[in-house]
C-alpha atoms as a PDB file:
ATOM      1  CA  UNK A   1      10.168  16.743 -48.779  1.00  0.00           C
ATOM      2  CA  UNK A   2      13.531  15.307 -47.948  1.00  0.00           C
ATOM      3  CA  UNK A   3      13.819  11.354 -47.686  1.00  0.00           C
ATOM      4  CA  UNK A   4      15.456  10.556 -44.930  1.00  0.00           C
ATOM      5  CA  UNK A   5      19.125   9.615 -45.002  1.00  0.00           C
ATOM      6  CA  UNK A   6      20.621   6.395 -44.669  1.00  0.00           C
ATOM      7  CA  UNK A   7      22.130   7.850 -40.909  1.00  0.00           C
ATOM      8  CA  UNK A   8      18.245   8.709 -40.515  1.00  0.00           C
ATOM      9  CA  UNK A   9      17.006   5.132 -41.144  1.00  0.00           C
ATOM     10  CA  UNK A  10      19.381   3.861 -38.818  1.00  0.00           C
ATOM     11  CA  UNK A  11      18.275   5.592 -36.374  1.00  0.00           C
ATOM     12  CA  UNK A  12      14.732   4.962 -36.792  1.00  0.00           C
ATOM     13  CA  UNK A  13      15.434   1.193 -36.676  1.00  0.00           C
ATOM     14  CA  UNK A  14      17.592   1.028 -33.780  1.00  0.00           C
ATOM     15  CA  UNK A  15      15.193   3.129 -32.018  1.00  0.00           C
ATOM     16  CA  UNK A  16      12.005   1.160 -33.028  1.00  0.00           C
ATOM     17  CA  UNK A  17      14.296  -1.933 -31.979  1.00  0.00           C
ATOM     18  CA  UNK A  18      15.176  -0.848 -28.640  1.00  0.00           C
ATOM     19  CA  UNK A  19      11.415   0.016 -27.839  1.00  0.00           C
ATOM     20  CA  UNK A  20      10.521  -3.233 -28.721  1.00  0.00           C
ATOM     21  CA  UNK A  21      12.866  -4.933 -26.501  1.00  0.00           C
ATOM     22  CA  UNK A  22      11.766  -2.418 -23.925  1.00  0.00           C
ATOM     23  CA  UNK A  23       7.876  -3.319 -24.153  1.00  0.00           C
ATOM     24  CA  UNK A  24       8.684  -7.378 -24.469  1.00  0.00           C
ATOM     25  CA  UNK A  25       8.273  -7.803 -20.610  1.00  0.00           C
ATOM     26  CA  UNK A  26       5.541  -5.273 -20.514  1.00  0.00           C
ATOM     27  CA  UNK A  27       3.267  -7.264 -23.633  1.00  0.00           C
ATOM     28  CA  UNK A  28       4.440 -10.699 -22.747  1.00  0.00           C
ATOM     29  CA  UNK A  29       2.996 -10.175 -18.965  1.00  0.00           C
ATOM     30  CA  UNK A  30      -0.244  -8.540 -19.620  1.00  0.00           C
ATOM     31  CA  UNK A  31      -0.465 -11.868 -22.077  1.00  0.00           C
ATOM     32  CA  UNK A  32       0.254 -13.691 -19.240  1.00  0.00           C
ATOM     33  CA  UNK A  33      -2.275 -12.021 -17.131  1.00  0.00           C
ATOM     34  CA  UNK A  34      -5.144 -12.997 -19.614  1.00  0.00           C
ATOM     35  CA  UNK A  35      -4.394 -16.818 -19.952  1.00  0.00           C
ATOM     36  CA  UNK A  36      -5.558 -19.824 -17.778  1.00  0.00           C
ATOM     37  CA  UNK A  37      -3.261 -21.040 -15.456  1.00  0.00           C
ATOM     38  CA  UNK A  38      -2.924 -24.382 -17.092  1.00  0.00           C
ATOM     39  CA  UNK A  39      -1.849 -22.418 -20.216  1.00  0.00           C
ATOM     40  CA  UNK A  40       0.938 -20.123 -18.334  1.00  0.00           C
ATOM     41  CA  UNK A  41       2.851 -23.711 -17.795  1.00  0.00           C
ATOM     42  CA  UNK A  42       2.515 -24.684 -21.480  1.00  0.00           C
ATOM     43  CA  UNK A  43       5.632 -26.357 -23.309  1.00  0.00           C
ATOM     44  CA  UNK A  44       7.267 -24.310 -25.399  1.00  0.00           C
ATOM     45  CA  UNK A  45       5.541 -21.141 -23.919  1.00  0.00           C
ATOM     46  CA  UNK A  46       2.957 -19.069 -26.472  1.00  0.00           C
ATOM     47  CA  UNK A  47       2.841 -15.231 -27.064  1.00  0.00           C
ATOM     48  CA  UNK A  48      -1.010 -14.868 -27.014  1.00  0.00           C
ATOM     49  CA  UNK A  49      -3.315 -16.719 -24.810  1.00  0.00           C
ATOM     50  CA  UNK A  50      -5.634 -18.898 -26.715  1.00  0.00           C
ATOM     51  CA  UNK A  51      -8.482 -17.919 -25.521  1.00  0.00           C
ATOM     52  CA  UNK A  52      -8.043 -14.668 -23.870  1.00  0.00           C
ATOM     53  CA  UNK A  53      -9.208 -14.754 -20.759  1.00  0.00           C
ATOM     54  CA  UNK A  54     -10.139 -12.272 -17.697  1.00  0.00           C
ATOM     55  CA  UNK A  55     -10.951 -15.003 -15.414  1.00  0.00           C
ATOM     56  CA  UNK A  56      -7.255 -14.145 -13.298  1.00  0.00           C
ATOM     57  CA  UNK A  57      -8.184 -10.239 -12.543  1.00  0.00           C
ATOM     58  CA  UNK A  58     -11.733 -11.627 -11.365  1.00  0.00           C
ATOM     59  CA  UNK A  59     -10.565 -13.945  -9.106  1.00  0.00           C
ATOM     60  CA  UNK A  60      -7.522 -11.413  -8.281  1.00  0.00           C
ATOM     61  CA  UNK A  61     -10.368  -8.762  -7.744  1.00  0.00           C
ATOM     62  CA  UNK A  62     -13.351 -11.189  -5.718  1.00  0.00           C
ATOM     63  CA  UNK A  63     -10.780 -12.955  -3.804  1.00  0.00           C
ATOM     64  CA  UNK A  64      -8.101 -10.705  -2.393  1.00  0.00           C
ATOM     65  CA  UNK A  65      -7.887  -7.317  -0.182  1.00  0.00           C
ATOM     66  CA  UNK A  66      -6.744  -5.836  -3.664  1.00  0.00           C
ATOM     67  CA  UNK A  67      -9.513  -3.036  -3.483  1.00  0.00           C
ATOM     68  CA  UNK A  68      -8.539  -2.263  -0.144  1.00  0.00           C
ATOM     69  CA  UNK A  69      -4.839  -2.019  -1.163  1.00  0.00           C
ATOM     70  CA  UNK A  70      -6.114   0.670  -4.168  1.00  0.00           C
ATOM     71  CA  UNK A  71      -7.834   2.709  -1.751  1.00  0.00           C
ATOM     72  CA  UNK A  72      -4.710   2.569   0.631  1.00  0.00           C
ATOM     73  CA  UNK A  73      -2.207   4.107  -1.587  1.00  0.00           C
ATOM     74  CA  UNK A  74      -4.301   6.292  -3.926  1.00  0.00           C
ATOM     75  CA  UNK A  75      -5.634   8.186  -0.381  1.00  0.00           C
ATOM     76  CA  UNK A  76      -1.954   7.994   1.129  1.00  0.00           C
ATOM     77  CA  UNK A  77      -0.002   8.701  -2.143  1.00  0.00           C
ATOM     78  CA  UNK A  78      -2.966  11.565  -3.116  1.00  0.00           C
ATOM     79  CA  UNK A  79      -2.013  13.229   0.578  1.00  0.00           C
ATOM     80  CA  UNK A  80       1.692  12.958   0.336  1.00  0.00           C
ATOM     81  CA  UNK A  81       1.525  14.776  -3.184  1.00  0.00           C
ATOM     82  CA  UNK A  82      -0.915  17.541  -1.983  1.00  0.00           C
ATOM     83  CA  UNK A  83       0.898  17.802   0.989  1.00  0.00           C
ATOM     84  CA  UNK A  84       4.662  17.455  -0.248  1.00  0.00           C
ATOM     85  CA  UNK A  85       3.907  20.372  -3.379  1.00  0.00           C
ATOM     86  CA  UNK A  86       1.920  22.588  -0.849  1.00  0.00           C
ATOM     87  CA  UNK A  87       4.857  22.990   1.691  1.00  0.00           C
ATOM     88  CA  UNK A  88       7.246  22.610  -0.613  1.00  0.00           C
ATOM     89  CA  UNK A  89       5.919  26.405  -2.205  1.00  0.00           C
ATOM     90  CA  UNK A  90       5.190  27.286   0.363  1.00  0.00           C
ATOM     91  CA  UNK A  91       9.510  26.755   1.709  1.00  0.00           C
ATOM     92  CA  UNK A  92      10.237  27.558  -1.723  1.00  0.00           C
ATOM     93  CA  UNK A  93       8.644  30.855  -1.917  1.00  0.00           C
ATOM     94  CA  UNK A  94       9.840  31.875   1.432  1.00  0.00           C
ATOM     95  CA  UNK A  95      13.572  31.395   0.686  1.00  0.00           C
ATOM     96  CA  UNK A  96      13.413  32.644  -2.637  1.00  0.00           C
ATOM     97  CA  UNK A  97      11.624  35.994  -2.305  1.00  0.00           C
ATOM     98  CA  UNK A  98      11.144  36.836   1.586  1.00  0.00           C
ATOM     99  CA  UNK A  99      14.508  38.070   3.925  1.00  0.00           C
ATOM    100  CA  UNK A 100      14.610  36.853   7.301  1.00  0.00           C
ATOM    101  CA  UNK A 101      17.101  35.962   9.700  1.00  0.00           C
ATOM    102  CA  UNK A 102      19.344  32.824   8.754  1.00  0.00           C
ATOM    103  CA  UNK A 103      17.782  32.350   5.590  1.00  0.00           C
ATOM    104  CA  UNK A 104      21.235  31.091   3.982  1.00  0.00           C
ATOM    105  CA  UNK A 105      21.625  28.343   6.881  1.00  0.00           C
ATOM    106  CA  UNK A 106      18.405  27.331   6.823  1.00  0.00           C
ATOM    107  CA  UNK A 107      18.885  26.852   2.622  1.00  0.00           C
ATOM    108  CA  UNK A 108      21.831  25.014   3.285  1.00  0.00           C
ATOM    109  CA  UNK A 109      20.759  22.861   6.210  1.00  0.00           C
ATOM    110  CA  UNK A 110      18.077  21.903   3.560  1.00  0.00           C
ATOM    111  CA  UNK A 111      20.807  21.276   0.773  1.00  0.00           C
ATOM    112  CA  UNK A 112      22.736  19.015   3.769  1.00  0.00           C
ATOM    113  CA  UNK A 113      19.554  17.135   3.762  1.00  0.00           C
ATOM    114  CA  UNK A 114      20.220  15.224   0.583  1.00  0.00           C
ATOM    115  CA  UNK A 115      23.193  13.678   2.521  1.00  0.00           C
ATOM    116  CA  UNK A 116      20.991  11.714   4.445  1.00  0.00           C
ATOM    117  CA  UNK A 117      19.175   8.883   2.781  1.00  0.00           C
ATOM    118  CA  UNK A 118      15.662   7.852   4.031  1.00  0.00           C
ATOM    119  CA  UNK A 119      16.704   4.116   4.847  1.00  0.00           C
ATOM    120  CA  UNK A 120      18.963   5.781   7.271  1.00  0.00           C
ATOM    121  CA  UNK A 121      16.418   7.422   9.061  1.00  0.00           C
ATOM    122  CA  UNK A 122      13.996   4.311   9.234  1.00  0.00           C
ATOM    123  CA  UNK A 123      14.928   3.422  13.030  1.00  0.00           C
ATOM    124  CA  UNK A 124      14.345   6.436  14.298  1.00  0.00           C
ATOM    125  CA  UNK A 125      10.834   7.005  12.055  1.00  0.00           C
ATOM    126  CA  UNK A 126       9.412   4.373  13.450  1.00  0.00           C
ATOM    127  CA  UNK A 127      10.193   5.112  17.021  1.00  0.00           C
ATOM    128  CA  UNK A 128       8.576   8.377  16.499  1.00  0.00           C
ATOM    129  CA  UNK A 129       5.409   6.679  15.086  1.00  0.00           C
ATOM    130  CA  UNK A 130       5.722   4.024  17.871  1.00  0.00           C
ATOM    131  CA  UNK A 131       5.778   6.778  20.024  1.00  0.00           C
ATOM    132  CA  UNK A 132       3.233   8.857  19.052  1.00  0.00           C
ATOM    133  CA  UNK A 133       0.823   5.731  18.154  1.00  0.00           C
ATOM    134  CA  UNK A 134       0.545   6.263  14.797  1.00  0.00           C
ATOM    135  CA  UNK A 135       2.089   2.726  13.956  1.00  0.00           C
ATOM    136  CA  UNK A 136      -0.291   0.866  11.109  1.00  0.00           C
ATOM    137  CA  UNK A 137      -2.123   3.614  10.722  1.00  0.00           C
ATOM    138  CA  UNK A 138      -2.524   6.106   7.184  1.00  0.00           C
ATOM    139  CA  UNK A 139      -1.171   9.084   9.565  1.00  0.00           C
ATOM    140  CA  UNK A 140       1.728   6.810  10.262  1.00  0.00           C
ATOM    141  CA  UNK A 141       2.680   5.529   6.614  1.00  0.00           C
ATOM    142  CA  UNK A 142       2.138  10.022   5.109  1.00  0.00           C
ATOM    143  CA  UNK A 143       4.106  11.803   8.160  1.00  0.00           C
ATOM    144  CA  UNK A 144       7.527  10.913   7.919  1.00  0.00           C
ATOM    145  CA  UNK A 145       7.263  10.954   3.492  1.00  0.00           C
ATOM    146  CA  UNK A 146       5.866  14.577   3.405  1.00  0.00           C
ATOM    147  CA  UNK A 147       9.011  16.786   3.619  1.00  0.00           C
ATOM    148  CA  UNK A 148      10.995  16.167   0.212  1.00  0.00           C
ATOM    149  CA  UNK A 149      13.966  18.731   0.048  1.00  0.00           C
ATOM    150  CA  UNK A 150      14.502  18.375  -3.953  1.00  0.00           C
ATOM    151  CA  UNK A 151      10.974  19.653  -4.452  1.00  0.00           C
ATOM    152  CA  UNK A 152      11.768  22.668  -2.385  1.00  0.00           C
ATOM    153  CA  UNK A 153      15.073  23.223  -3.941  1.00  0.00           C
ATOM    154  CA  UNK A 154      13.836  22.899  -7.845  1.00  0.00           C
ATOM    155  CA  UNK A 155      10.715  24.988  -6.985  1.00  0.00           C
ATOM    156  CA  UNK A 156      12.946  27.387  -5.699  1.00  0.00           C
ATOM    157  CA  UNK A 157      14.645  28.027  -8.185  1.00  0.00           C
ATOM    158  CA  UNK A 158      12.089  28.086 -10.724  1.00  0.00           C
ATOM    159  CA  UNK A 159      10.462  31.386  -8.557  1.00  0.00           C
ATOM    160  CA  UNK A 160      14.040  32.605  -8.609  1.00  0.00           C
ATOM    161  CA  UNK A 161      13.851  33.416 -12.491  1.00  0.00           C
ATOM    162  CA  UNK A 162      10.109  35.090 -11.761  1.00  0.00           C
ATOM    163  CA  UNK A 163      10.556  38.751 -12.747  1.00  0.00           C
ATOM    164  CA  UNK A 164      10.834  40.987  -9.486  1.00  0.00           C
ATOM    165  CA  UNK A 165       8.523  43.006 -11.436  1.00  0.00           C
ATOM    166  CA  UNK A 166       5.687  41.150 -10.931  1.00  0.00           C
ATOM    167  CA  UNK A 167       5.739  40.754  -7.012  1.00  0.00           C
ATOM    168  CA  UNK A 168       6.936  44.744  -7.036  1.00  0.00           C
ATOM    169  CA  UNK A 169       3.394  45.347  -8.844  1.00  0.00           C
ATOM    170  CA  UNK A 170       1.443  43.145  -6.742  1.00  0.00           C
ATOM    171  CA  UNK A 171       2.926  44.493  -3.271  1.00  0.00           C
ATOM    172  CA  UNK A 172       1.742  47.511  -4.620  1.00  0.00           C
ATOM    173  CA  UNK A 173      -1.875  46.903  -4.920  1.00  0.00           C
ATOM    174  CA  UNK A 174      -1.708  45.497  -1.518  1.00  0.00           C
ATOM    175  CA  UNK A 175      -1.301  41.765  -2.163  1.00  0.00           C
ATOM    176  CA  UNK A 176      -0.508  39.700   0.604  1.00  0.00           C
ATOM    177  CA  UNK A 177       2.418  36.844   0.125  1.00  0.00           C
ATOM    178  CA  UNK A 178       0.230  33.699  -0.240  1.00  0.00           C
ATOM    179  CA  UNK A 179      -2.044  35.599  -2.493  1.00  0.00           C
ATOM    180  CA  UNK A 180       1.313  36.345  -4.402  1.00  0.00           C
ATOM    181  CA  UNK A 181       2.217  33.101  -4.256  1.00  0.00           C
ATOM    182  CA  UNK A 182      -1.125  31.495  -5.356  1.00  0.00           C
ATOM    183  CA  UNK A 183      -1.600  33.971  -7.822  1.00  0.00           C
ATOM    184  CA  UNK A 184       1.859  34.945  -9.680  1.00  0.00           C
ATOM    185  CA  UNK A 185       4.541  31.985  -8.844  1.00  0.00           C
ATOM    186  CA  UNK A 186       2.668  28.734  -9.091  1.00  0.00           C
ATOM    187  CA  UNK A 187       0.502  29.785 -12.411  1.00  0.00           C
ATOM    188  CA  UNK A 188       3.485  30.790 -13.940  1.00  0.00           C
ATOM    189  CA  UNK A 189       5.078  27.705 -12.823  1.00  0.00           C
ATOM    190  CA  UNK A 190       2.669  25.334 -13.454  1.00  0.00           C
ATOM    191  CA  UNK A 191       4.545  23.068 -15.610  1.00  0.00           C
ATOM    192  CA  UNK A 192       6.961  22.041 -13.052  1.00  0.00           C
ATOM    193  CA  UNK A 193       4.430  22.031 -10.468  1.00  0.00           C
ATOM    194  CA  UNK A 194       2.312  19.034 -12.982  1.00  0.00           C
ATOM    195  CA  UNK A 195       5.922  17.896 -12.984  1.00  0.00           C
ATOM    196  CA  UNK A 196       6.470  17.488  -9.590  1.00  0.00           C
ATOM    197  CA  UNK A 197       3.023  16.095  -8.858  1.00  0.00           C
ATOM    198  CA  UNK A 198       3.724  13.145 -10.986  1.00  0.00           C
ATOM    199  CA  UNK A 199       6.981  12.364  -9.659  1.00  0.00           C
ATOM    200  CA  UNK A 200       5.669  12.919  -6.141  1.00  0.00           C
ATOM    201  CA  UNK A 201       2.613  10.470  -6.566  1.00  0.00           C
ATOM    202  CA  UNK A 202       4.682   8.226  -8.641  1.00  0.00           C
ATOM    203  CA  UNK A 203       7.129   7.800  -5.684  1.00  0.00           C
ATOM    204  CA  UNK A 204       4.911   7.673  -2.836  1.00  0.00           C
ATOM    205  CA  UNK A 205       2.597   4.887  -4.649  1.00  0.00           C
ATOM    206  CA  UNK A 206       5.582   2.663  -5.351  1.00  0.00           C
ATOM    207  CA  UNK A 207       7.341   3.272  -2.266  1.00  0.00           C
ATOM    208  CA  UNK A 208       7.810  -0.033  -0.432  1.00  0.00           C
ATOM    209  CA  UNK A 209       9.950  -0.451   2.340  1.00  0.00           C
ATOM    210  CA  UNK A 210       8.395   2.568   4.920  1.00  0.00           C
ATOM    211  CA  UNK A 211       4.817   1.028   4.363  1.00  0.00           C
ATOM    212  CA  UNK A 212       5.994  -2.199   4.881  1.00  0.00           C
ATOM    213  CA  UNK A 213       7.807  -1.478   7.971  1.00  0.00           C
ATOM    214  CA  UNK A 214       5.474   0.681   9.576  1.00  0.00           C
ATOM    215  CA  UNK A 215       2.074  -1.479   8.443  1.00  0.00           C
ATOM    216  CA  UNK A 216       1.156  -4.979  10.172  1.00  0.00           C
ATOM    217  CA  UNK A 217      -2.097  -5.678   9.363  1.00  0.00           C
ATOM    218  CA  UNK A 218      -3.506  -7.074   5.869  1.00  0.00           C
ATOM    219  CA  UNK A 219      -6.615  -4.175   5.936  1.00  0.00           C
ATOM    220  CA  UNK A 220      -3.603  -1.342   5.759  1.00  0.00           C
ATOM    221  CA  UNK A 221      -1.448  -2.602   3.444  1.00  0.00           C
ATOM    222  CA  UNK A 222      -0.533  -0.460   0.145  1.00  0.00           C
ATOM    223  CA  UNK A 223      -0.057  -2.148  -3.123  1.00  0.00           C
ATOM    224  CA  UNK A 224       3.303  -2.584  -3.525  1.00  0.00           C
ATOM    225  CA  UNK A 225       3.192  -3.868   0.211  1.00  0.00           C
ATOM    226  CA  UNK A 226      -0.210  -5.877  -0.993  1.00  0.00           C
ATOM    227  CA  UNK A 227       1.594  -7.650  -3.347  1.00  0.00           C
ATOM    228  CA  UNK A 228       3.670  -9.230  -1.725  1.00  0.00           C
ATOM    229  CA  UNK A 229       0.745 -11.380  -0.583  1.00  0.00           C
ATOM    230  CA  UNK A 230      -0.086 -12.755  -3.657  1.00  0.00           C
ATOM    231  CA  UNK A 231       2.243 -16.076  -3.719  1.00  0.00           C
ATOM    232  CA  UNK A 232       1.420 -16.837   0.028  1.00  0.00           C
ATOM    233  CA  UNK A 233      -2.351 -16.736  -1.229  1.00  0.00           C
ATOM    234  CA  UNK A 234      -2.202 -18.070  -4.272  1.00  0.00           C
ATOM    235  CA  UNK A 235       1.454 -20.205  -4.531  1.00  0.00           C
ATOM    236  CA  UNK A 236       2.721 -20.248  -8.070  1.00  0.00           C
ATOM    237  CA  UNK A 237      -0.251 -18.816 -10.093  1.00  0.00           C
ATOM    238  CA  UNK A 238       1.589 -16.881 -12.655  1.00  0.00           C
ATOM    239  CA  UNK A 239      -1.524 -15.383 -14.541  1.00  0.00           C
ATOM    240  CA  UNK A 240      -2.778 -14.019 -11.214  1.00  0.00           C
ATOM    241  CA  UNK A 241       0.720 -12.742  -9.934  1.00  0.00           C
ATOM    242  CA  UNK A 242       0.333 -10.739 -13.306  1.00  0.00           C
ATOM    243  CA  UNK A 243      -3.094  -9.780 -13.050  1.00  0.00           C
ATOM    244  CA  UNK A 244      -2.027  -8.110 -10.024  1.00  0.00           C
ATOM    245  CA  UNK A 245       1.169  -6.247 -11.078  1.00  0.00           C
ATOM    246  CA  UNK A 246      -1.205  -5.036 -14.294  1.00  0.00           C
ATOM    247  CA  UNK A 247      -3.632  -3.706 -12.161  1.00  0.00           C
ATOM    248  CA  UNK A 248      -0.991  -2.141  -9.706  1.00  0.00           C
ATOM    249  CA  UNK A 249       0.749  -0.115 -12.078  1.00  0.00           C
ATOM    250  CA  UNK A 250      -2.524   0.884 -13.944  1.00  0.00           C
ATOM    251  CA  UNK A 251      -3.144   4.055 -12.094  1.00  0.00           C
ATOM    252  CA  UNK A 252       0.608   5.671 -12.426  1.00  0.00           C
ATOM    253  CA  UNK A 253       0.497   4.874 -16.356  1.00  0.00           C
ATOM    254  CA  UNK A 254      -3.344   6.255 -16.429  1.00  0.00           C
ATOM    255  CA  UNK A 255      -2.097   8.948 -14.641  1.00  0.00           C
ATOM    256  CA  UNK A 256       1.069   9.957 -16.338  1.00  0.00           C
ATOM    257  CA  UNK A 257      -1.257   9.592 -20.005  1.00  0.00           C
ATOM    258  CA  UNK A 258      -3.446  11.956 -18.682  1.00  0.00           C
ATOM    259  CA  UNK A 259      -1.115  14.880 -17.104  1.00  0.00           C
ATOM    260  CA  UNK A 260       1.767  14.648 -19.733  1.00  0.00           C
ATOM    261  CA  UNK A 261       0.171  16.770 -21.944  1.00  0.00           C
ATOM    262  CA  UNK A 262      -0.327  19.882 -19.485  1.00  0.00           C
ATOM    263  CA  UNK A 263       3.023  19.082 -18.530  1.00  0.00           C
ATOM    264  CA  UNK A 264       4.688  19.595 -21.629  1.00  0.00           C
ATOM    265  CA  UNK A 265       2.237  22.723 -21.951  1.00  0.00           C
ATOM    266  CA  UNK A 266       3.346  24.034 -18.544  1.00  0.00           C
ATOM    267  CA  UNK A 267       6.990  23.493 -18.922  1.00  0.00           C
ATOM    268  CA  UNK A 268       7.170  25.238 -22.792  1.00  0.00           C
ATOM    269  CA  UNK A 269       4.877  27.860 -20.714  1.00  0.00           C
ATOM    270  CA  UNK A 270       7.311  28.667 -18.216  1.00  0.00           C
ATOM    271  CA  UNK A 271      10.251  28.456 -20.821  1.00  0.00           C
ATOM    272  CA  UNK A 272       8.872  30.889 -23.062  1.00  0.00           C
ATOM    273  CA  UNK A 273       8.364  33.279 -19.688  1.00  0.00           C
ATOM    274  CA  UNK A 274      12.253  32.962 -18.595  1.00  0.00           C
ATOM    275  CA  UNK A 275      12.992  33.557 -21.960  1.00  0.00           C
END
């Protein structure tokens, strides 16, 4: 075996370097999370709590709407990215693979659409949801987050670079389009579907400012709306402001752990079938 240059070791170090300066806020607030208060104000500060303690997630947990806020944005953020994938194949397939009249302005109206930032359509959102009377409610925080024109776009062309051959074959034995769809473009294209799913769920559980626009009452509050509580509860309780931003990225990072692995699977997958 080759030992690794002196460019090699370089490298190594400056990247073990710069992932320790990128995990410093990460360890030293999950430390922080797991000392008493008293300690969190201690003179010069200390790495590790002595003793560890879980006493600020309890009280975080026993005291607080945090459950609530859980339940909020893993039902809302779960719809959104069931939702969001499921029309956005369904778009996707449509544009790539079935001719209808203005299919090209339709494809570019879409494109147009990532002119237009959210924040600029926030007025009008919530007029709608006024409107309709779906302010504070979970109908009113999913609606307006559920069309997402760059997953339609990259799943389009992913089922661009599907072999004709294979929808040729199953028109043939009488296959209808969703069963073409369900059965040829998204199992081929898993990987950027797991992909997409991730991003999706990632986004719509850390999006703040439409939940917090459109929500007014404490019970319907997401997360990253919920947390916003936690000083006006608690004042300047460091340990438990951490305990809470722990626990409210847990699920994304549990998440992400779990799915990366079909992910990469999926994407060599569908690599090795454009190939």
């Amino acid at each position: 075996m080759r030992r690794p240059g002196i460019l090699g070791l370089i490298g190594t170090v400056s990247s073990l370097l710069m992932a320790g300066i990128w995990l410093s806020p990460l360890l030293w607030a999950v430390s922080t999370s797991l000392k008493r208060e008293m300690q969190t104000l201690a003179t010069p500060p200390t790495w590790l709590p002595s003793p560890a303690t879980l006493g600020a997630y309890l009280d975080v947990l026993q005291t607080s709407a945090l459950p609530r806020w859980y339940f909020n944005s893993v039902f809302t953020a779960g719809v959104i990215t069931v939702t969001v994938l499921l029309l956005g194949a369904l778009c996707a397939y449509a544009l790539s693979q079935i001719q209808f009249p203005g299919k090209n302005v339709l494809f570019w109206s879409l494109l147009a659409g990532f002119m237009l930032p959210f924040d600029a359509m926030i007025v009008p959102l919530f007029m709608l949801m006024n409107d309709l009377g779906q302010v504070n409610t979970f109908a009113g925080i999913i609606l307006p987050q559920l069309v997402v024109p760059v997953v339609i776009v990259i799943f389009k062309q992913f089922f661009d670079q599907v072999p004709k051959e294979l929808r040729d074959a199953a028109v043939i034995d009488g296959a209808g389009e969703f069963r073409i769809l369900f059965s040829i473009y998204l199992p081929v294209n898993w990987g950027i579907t797991w992909a997409l799913a991730i991003v999706t769920f990632i986004g719509a559980w850390n999006n703040f400012f439409w939940p917090f626009i459109v929500v007014t009452t404490n019970d319907m509050m997401t997360i990253p709306v919920g947390i916003t509580q936690v000083k006006e509860m608690y004042g300047i309780a460091y340990a438990r402001t951490m305990a809470v931003a722990i626990l409210a990225g847990l699920p994304v990072v549990v998440a992400y752990l779990i799915f990366q692995r079909k992910v990469t699977e999926g994407i060599m997958a569908t690599a090795g079938l454009k190939g």
